[in-house]
N, C-alpha and C. Protein backbone atom coordinates (compact mmCIF):
# COMPACT_ATOMS: atom_id res chain seq x y z
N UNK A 1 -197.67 -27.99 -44.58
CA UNK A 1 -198.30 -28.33 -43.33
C UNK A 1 -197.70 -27.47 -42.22
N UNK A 2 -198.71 -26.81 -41.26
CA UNK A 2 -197.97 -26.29 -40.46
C UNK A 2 -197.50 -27.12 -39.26
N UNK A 3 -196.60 -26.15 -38.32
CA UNK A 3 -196.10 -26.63 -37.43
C UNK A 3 -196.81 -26.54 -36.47
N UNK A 4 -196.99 -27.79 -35.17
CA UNK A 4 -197.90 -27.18 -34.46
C UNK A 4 -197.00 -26.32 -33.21
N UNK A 5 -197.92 -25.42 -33.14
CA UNK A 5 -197.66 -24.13 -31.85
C UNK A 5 -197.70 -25.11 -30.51
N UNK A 6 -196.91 -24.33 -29.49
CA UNK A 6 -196.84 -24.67 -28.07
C UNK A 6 -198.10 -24.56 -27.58
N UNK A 7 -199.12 -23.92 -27.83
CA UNK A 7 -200.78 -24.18 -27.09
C UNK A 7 -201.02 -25.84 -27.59
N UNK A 8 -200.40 -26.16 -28.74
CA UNK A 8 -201.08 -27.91 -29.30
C UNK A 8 -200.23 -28.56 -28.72
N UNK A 9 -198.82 -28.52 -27.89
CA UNK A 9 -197.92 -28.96 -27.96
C UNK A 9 -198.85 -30.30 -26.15
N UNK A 10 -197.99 -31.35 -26.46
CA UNK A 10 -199.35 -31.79 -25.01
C UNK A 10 -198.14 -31.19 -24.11
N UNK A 11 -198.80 -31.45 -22.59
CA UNK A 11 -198.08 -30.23 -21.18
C UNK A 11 -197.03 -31.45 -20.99
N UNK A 12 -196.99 -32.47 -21.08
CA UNK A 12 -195.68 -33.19 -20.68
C UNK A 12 -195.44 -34.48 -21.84
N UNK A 13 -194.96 -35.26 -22.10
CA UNK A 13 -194.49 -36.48 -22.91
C UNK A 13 -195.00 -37.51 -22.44
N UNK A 14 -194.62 -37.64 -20.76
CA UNK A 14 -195.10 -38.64 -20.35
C UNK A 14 -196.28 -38.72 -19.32
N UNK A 15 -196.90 -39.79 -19.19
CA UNK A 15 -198.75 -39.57 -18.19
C UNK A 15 -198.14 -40.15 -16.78
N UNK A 16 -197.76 -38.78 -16.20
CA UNK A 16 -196.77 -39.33 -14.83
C UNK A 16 -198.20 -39.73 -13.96
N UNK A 17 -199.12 -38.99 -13.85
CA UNK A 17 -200.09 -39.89 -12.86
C UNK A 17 -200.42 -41.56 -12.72
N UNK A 18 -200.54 -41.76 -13.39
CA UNK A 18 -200.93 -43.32 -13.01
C UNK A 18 -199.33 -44.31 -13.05
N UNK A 19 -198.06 -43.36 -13.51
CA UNK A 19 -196.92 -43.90 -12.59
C UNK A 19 -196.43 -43.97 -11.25
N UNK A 20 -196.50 -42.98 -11.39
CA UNK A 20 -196.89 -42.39 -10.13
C UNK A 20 -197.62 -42.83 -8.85
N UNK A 21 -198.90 -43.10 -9.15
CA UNK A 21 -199.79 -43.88 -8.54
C UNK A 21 -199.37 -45.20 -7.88
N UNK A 22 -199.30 -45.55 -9.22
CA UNK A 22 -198.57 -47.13 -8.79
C UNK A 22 -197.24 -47.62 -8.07
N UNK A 23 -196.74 -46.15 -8.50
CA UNK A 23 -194.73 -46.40 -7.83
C UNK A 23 -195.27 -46.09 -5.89
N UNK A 24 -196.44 -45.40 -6.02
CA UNK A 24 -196.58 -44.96 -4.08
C UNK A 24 -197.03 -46.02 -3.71
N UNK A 25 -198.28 -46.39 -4.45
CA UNK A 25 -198.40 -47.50 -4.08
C UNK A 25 -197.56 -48.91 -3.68
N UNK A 26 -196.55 -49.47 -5.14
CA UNK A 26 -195.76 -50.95 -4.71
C UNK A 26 -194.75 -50.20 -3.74
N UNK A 27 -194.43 -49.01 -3.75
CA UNK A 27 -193.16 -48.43 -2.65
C UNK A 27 -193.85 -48.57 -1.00
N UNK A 28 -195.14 -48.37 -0.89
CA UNK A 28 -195.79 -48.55 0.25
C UNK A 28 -196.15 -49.74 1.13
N UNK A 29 -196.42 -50.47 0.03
CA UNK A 29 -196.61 -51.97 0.35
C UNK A 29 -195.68 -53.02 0.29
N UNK A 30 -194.21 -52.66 -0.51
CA UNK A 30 -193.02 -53.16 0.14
C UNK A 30 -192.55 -52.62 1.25
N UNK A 31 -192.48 -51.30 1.41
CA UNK A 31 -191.97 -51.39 2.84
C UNK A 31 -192.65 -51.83 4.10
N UNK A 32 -193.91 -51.82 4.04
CA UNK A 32 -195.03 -52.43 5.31
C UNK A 32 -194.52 -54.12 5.07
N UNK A 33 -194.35 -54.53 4.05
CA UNK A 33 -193.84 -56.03 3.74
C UNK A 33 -192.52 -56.31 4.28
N UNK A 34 -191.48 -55.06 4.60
CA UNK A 34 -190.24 -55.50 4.95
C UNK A 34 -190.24 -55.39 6.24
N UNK A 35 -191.53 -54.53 6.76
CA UNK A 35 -191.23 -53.66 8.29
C UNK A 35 -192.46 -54.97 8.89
N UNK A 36 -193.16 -55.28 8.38
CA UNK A 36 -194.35 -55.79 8.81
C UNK A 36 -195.39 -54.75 9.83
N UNK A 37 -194.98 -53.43 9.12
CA UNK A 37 -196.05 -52.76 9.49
C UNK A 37 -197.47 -52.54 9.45
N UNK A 38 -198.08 -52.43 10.68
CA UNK A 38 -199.59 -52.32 10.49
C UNK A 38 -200.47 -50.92 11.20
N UNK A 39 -201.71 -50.79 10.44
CA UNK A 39 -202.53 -50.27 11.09
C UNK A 39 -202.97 -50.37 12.68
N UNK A 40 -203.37 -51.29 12.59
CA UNK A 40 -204.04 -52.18 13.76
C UNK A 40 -204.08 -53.55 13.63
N UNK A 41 -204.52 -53.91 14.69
CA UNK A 41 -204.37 -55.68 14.89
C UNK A 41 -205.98 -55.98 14.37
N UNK A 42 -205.71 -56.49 12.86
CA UNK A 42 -206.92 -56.47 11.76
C UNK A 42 -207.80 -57.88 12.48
N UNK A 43 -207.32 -58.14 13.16
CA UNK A 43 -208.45 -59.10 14.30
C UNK A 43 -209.66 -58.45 14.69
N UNK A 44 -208.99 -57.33 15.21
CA UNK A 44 -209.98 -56.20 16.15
C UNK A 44 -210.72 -55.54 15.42
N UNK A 45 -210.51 -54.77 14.23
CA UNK A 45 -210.70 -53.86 13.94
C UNK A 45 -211.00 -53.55 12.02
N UNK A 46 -212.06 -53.37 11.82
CA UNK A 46 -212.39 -53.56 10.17
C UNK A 46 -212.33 -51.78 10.02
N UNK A 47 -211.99 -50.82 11.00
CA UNK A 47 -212.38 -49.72 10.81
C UNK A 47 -211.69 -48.93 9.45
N UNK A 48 -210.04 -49.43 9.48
CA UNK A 48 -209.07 -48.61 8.36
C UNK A 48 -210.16 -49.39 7.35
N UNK A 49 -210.39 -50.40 6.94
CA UNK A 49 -210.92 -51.46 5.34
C UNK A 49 -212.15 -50.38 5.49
N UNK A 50 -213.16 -50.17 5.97
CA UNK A 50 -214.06 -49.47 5.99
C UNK A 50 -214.17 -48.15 5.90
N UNK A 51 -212.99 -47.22 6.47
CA UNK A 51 -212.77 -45.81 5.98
C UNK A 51 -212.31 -45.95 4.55
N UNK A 52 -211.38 -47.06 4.58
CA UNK A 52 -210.78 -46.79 3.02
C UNK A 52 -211.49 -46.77 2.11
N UNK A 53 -212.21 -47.66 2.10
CA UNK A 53 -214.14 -47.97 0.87
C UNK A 53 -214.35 -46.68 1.35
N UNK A 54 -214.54 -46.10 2.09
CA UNK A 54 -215.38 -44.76 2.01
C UNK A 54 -214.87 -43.37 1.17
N UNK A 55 -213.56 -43.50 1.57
CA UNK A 55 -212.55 -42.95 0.32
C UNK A 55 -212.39 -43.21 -1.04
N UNK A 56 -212.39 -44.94 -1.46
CA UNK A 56 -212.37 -45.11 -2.61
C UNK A 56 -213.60 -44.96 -3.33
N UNK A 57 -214.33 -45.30 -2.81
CA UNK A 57 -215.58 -45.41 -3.86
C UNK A 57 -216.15 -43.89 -4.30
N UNK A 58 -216.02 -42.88 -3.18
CA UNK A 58 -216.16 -41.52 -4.00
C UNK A 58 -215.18 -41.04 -5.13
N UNK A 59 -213.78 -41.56 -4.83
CA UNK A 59 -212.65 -40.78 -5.16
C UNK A 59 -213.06 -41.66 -6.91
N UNK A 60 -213.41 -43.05 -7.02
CA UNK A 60 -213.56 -43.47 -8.39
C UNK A 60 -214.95 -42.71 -8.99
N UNK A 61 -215.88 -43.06 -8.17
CA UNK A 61 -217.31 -41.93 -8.24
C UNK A 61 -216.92 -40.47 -9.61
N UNK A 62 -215.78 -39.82 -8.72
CA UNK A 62 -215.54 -37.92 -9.27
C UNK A 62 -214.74 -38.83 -10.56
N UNK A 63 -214.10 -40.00 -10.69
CA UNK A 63 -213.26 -39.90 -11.66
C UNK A 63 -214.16 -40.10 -13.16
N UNK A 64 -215.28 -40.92 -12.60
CA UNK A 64 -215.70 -41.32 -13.61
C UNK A 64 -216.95 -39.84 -14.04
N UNK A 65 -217.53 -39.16 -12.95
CA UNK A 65 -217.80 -38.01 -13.82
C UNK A 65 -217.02 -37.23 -14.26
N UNK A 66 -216.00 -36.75 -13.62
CA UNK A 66 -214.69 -36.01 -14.68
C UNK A 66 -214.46 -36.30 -15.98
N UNK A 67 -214.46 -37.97 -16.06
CA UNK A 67 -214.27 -38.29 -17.45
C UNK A 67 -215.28 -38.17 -18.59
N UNK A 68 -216.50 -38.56 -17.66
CA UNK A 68 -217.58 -37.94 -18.42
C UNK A 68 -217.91 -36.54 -18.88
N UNK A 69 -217.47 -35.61 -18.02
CA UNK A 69 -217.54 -34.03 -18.41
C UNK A 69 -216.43 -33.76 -20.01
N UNK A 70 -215.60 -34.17 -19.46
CA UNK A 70 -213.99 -34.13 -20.69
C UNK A 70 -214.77 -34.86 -21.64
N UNK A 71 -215.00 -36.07 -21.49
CA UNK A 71 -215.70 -36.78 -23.05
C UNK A 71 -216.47 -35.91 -23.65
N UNK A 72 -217.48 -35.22 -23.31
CA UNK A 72 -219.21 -34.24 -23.35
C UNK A 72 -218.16 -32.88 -24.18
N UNK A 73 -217.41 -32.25 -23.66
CA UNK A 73 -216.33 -31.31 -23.73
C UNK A 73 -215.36 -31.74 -24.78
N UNK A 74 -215.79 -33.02 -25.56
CA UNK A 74 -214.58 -33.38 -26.51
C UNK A 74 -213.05 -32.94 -26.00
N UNK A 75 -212.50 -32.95 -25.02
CA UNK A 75 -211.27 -32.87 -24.77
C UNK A 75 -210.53 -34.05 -23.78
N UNK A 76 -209.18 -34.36 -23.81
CA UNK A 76 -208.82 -35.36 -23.44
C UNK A 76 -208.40 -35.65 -21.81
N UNK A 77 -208.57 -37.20 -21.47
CA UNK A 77 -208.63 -37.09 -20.04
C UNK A 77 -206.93 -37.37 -19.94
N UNK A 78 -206.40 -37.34 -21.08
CA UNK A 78 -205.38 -38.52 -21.07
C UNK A 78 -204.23 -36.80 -20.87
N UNK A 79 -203.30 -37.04 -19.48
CA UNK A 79 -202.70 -35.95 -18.75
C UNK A 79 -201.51 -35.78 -19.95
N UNK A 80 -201.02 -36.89 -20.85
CA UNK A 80 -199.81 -36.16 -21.80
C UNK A 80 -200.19 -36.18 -23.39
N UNK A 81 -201.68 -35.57 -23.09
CA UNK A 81 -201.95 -35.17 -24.07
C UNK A 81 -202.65 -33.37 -24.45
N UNK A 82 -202.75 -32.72 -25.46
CA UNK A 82 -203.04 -30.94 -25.65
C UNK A 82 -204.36 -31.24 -25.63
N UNK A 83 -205.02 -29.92 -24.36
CA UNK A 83 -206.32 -30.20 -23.94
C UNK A 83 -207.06 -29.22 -25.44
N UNK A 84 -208.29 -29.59 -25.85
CA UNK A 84 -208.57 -28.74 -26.71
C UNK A 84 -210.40 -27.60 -26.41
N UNK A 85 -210.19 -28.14 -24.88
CA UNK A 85 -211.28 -26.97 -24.63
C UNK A 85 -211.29 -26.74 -23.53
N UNK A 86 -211.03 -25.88 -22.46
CA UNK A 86 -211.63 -25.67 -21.08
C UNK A 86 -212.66 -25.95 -20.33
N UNK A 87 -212.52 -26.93 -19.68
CA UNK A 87 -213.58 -27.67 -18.81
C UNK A 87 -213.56 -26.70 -17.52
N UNK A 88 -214.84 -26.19 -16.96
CA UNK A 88 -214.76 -25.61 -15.51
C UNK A 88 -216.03 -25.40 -15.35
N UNK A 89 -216.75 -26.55 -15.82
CA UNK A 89 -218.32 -27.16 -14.91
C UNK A 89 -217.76 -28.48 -14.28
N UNK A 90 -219.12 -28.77 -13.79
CA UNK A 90 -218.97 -30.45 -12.73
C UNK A 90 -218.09 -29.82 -11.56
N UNK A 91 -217.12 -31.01 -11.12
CA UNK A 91 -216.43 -31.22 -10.17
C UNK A 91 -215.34 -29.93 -10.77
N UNK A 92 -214.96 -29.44 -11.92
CA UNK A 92 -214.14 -28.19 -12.13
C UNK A 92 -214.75 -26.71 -11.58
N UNK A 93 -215.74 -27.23 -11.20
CA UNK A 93 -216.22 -25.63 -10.44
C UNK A 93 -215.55 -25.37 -9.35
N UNK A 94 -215.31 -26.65 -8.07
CA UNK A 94 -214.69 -26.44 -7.13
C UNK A 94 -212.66 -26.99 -6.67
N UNK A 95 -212.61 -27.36 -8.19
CA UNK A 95 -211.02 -27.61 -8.29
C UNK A 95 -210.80 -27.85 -9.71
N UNK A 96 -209.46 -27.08 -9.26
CA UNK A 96 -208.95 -27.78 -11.24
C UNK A 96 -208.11 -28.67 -11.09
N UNK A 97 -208.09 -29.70 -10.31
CA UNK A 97 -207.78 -30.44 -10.65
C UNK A 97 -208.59 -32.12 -10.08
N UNK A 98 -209.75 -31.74 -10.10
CA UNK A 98 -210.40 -33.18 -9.31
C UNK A 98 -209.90 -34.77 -9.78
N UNK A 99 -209.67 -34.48 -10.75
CA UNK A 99 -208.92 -35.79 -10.93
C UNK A 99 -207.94 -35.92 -10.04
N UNK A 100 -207.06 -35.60 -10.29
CA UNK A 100 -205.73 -35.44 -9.02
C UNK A 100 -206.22 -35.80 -7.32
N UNK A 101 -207.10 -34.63 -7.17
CA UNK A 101 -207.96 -34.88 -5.79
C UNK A 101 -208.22 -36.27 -5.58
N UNK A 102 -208.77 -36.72 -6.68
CA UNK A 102 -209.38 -38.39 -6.21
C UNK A 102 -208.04 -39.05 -6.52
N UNK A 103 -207.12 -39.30 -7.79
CA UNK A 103 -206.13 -40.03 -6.98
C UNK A 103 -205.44 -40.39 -5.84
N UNK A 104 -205.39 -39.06 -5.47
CA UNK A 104 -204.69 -38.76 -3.99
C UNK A 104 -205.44 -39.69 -3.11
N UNK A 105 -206.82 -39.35 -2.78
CA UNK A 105 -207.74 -39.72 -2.58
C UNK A 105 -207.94 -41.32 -2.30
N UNK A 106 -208.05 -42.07 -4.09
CA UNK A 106 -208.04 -43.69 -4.12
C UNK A 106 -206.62 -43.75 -3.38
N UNK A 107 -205.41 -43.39 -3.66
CA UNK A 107 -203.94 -44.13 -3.12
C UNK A 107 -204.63 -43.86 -1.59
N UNK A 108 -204.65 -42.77 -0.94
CA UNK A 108 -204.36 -42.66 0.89
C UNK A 108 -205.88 -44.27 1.22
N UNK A 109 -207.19 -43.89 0.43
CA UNK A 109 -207.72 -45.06 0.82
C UNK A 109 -207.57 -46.67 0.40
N UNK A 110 -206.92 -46.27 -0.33
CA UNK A 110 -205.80 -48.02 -0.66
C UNK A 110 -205.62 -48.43 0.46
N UNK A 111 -204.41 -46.87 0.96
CA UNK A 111 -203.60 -47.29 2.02
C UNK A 111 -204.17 -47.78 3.24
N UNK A 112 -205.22 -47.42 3.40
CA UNK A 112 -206.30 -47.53 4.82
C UNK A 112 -206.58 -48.81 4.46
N UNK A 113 -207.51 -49.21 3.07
CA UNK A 113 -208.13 -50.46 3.06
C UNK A 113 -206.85 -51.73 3.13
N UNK A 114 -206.43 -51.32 2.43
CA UNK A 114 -204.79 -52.16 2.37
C UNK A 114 -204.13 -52.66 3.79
N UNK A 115 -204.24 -52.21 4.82
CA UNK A 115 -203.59 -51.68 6.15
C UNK A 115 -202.15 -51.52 5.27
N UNK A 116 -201.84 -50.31 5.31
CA UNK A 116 -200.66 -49.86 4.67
C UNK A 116 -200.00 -48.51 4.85
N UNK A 117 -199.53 -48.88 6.03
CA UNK A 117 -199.37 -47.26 6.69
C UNK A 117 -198.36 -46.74 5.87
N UNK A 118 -196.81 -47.61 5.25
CA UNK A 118 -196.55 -46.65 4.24
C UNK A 118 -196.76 -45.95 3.15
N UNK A 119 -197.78 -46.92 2.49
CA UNK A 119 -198.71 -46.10 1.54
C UNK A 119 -199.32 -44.74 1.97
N UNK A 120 -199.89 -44.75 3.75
CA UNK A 120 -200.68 -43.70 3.59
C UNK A 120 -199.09 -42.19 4.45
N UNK A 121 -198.21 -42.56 4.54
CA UNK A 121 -197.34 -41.89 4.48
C UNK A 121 -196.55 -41.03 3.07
N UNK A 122 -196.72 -42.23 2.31
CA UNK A 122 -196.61 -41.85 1.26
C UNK A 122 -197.36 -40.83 0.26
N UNK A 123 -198.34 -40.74 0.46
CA UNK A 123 -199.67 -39.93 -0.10
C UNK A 123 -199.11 -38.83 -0.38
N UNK A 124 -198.86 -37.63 0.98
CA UNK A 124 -198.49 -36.36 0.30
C UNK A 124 -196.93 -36.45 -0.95
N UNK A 125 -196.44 -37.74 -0.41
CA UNK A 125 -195.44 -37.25 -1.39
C UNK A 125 -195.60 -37.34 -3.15
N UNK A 126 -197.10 -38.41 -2.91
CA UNK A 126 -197.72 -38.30 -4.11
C UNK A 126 -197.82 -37.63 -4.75
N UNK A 127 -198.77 -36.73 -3.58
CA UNK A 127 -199.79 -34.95 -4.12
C UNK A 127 -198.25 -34.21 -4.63
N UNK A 128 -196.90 -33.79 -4.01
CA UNK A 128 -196.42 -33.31 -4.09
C UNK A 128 -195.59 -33.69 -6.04
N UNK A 129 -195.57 -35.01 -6.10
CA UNK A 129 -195.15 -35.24 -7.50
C UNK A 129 -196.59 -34.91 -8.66
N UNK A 130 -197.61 -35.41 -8.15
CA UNK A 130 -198.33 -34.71 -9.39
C UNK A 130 -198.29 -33.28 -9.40
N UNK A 131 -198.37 -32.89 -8.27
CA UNK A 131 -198.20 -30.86 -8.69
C UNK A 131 -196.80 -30.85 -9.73
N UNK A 132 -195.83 -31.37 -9.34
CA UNK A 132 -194.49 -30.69 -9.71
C UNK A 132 -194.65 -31.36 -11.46
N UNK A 133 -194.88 -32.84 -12.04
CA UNK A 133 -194.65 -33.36 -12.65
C UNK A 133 -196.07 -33.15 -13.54
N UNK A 134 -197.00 -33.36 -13.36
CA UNK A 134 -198.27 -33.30 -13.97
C UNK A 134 -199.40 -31.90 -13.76
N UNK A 135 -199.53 -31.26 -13.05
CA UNK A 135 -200.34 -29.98 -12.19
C UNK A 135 -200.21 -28.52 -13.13
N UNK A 136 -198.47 -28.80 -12.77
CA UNK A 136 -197.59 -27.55 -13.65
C UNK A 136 -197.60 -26.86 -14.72
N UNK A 137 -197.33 -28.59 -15.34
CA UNK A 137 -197.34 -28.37 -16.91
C UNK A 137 -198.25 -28.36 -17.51
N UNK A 138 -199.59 -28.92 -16.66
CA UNK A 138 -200.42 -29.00 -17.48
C UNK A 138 -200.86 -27.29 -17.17
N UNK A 139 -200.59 -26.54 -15.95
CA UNK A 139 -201.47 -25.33 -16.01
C UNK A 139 -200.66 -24.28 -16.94
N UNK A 140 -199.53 -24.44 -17.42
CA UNK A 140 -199.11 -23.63 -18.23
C UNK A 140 -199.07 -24.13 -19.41
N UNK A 141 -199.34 -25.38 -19.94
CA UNK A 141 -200.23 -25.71 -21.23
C UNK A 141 -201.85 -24.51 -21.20
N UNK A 142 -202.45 -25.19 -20.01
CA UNK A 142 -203.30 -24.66 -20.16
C UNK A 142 -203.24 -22.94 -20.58
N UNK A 143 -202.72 -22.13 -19.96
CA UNK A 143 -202.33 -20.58 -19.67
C UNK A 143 -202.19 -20.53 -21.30
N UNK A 144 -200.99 -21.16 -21.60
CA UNK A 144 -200.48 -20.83 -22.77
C UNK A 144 -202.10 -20.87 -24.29
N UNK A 145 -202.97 -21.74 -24.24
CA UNK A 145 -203.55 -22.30 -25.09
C UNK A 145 -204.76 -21.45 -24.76
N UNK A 146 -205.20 -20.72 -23.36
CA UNK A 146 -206.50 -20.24 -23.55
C UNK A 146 -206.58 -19.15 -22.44
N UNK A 147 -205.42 -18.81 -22.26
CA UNK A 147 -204.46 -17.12 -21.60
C UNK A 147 -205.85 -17.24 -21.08
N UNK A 148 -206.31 -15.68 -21.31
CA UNK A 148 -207.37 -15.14 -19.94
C UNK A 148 -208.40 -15.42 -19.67
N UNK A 149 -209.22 -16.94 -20.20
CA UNK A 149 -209.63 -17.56 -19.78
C UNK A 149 -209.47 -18.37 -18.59
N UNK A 150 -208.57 -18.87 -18.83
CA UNK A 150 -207.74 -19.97 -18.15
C UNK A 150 -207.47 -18.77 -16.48
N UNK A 151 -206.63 -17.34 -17.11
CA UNK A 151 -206.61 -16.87 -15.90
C UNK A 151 -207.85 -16.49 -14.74
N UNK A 152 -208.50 -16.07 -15.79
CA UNK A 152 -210.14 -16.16 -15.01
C UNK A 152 -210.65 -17.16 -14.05
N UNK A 153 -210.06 -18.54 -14.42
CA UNK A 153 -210.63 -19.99 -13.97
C UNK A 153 -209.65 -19.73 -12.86
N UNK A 154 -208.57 -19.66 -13.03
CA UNK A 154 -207.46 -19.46 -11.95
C UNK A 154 -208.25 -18.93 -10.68
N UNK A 155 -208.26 -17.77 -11.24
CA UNK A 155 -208.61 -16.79 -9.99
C UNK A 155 -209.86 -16.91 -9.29
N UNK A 156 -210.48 -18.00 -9.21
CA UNK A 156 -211.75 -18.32 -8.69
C UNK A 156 -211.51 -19.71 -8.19
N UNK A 157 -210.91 -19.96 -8.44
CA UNK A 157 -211.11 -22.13 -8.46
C UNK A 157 -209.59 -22.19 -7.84
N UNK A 158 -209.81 -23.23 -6.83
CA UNK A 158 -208.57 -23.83 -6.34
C UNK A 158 -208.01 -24.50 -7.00
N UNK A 159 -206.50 -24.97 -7.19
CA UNK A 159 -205.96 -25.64 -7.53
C UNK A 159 -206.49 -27.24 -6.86
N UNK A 160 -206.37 -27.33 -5.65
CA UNK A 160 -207.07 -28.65 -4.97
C UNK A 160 -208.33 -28.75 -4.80
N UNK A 161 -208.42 -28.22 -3.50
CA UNK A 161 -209.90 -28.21 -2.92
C UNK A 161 -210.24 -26.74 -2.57
């Protein structure tokens, strides 16, 4: 039996996004819990609950066609696992990473619908752990498994938006 090569190898061990997710999230909403911080005086004002739905419901919207493209594409949505085909139709035309985009995305409109200003403080430091922890590895999985393809996709397509 062979061994499998570093293109099969998956880009990380563990599926830091949806830890991730969740650590900005309960880290956001304990500290608004310790500070009793708010948006606004939610008496007045439904505007943050109402931007935030406007955020979430697209940001789940792209997730669930993303997942649908990857299913269609037989390759996996699941981030610590070896992708086995290059996706760069749908929402991959204008980012490689739209999934990511909409997490970012659902957490900052959590944070809005939530009134949860540390959540929405928290956000970039989100974006900043999926690049480093999930983004990375997966683009040099990718590189590694489908080289000048992959560089091709590069050089046209944003990493975000």
């Amino acid at each position: 039996m062979n061994a499998p090569t570093r293109a099969d190898a998956p880009p990380s061990p563990i599926a830091w996004p949806p830890i991730l997710m969740a650590v900005t999230l309960a880290i956001g909403l304990m500290l608004d819990a310790a500070t009793r911080a708010s948006l606004v005086d939610r008496a007045s004002s439904s505007l943050p609950q109402i931007a935030g739905a406007a955020l979430v419901i697209p940001a789940l919207a792209n997730d669930v066609w993303c997942f649908r493209i990857l299913s269609r594409q037989q390759t996996t949505i699941m981030p610590h696992r070896a992708a086995r085909h290059l996706v760069t139709e749908g929402p991959y035309r204008f980012s490689r990473n739209p999934i990511y985009v909409s997490h970012v995305a659902l957490i900052f409109g959590l944070g809005l619908f939530l009134d949860s200003p540390f959540t929405l403080l928290l956000t970039p430091v989100l974006a900043f752990g999926l690049t480093k922890l999930a983004i990375e590895p997966e683009e040099r999985h990718l590189l590694e498994k489908f080289g000048d393809d992959y560089r091709s996709y590069v050089a046209r397509t944003r990493r975000w938006l």
